[in-house]
Protein backbone atom coordinates (compact mmCIF):
# COMPACT_ATOMS: atom_id res chain seq x y z
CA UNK A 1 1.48 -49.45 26.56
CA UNK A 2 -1.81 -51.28 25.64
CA UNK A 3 -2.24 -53.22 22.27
CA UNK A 4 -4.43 -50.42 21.07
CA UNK A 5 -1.79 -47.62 21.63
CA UNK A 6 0.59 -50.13 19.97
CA UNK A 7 -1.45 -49.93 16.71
CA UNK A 8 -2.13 -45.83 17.06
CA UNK A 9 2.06 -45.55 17.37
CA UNK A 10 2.32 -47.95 14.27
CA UNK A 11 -0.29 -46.07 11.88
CA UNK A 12 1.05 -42.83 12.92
CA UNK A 13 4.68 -44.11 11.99
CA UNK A 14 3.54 -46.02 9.01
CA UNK A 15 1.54 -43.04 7.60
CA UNK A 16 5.03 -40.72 8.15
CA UNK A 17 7.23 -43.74 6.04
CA UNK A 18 4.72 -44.00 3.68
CA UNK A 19 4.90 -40.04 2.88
CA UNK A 20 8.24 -40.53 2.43
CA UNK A 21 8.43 -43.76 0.31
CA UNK A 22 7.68 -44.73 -3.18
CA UNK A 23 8.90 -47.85 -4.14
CA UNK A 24 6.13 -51.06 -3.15
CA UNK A 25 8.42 -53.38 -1.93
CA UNK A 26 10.21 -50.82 0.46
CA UNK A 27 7.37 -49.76 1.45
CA UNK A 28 5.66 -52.99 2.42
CA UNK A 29 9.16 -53.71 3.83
CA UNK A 30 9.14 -50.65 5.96
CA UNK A 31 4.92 -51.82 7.14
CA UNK A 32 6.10 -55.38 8.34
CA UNK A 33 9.33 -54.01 10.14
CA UNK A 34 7.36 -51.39 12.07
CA UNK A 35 4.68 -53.62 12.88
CA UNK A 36 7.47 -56.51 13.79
CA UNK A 37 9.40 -53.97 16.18
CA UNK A 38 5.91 -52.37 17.72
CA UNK A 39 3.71 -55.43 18.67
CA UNK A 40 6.41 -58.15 18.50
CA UNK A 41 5.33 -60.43 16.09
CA UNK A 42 6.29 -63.53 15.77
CA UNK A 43 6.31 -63.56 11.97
CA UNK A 44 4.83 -60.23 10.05
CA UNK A 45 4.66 -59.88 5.98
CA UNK A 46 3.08 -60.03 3.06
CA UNK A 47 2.01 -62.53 0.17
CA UNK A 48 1.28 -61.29 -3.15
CA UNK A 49 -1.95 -62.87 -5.28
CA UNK A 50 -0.01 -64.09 -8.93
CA UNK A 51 -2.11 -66.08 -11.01
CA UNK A 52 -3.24 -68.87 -8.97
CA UNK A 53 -0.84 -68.87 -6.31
CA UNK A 54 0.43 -66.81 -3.70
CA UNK A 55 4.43 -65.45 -3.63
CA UNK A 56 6.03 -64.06 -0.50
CA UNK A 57 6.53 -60.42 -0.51
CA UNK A 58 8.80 -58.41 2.75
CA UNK A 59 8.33 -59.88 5.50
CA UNK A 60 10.20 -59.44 9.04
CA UNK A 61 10.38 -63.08 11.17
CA UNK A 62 11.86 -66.82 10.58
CA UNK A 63 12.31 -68.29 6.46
CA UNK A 64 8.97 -68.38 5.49
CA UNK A 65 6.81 -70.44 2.42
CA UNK A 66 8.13 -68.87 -0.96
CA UNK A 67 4.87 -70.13 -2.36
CA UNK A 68 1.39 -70.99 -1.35
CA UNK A 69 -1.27 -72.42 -3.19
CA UNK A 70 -4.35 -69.68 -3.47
CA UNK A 71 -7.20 -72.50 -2.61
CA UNK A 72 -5.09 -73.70 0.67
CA UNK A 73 -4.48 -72.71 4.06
CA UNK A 74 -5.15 -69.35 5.92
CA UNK A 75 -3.66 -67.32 3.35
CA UNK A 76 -6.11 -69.08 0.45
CA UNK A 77 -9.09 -68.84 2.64
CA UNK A 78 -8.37 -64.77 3.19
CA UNK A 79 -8.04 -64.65 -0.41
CA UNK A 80 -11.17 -66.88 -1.24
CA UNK A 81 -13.10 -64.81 0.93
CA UNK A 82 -12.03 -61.65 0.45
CA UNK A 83 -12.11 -61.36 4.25
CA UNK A 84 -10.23 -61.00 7.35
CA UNK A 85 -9.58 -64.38 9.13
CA UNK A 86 -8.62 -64.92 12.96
CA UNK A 87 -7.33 -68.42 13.43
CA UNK A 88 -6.68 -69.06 17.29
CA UNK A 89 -5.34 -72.69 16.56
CA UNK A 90 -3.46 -72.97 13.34
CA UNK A 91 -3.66 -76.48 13.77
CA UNK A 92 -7.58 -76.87 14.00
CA UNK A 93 -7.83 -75.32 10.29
CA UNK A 94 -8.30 -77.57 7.73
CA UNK A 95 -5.68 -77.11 5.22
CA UNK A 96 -3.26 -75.20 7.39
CA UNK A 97 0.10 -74.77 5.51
CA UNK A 98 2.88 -74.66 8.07
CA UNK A 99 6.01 -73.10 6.97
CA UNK A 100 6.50 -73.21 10.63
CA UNK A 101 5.90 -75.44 13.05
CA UNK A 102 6.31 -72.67 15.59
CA UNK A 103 2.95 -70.83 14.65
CA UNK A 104 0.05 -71.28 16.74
CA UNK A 105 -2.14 -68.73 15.86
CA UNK A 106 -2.36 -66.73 12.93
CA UNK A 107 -4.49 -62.91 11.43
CA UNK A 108 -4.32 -62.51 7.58
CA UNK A 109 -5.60 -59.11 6.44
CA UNK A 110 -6.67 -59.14 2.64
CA UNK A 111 -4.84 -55.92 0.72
CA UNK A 112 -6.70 -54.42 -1.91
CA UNK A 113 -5.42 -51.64 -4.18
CA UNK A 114 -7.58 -48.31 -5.08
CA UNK A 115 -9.69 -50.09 -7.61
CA UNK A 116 -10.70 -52.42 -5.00
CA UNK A 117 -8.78 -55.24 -6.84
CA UNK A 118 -6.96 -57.88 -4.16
CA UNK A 119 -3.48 -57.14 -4.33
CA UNK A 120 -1.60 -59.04 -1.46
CA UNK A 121 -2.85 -60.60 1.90
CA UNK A 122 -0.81 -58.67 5.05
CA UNK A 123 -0.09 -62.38 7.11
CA UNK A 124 0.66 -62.40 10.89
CA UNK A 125 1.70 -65.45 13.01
CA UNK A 126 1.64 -65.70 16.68
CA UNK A 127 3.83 -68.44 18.59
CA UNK A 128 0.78 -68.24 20.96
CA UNK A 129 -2.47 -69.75 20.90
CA UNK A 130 -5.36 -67.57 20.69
CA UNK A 131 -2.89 -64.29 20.26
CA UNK A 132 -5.22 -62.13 17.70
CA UNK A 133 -8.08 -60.33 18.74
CA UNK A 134 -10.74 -57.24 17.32
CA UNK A 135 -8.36 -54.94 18.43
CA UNK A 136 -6.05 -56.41 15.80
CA UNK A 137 -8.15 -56.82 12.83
CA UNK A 138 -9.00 -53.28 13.71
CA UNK A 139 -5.61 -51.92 13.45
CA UNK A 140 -4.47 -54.23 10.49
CA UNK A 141 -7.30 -53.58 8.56
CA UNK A 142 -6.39 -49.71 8.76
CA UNK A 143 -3.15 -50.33 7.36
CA UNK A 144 -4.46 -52.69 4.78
CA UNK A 145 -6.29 -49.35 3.64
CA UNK A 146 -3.18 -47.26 4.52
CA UNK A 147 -1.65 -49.25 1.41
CA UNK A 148 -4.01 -49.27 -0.93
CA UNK A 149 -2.23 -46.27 -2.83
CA UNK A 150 1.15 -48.01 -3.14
CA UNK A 151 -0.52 -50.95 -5.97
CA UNK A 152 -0.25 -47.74 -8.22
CA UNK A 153 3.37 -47.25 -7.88
């Protein structure tokens, strides 16, 4: 199965959960496990934007950072920007915040609710260098919008 059918399989089962859910933090828990157990992340989950920081949401992989600082690190820059980021070597960006030493590479996917307000950032590490591609900013992206409906719950 290619990385693209991967991502069609994980939509189509996220969309089904999601019809089913209701409660945000299930939910987001039920995103990161299905994404975790169809493309074998490393580390999958989300950080939510309060105030001027960052606090870990459900997430699926090793202990992660309870906190982050919103003007630091991958997860800052995402937010900053308002934009997806693709880091192939976590430990060429400036500011890099390594809750794990593990992580080489790293995708965060800015989550914005219906209002187009940013919600959460949808964080992905690789233990591989150079691990994220188009085809994954793609397919995160579409869950990113798959989500947007759950800020209202």
């Amino acid at each position: 199965m290619t990385k693209k059918d991967c991502y069609i399989a994980s939509i189509r089962e996220i969309e089904i959960r999601l019809g089913k859910g209701g409660n945000l933090i299930a939910d987001l828990g039920n995103v990161a496990a299905v994404l975790n157990k169809r493309l074998d992340y490393y580390w999958v989950g989300f950080y939510f934007l309060q105030n001027d920081r960052l606090v870990l949401g459900p997430f699926q992989g090793t202990p992660a950072c309870v906190y982050l600082d919103c003007r630091k690190g991958v997860c800052g820059a995402s937010a900053d920007s308002k934009e997806t980021l693709i880091v192939e070597d976590v430990n060429t960006f400036e500011g890099h915040v390594a809750c794990d030493p593990r992580s080489k590479s790293e995708i965060v996917v800015p989550c914005f609710d219906s209002n187009g307000k940013l919600r959460a950032l949808l964080d992905v590490d690789s233990d591989q260098h150079n691990h994220f591609d188009d085809i994954d900013r793609q397919g995160l992206e579409k869950i990113s919008e798959l989500i947007k409906g759950l800020w209202l719950l």
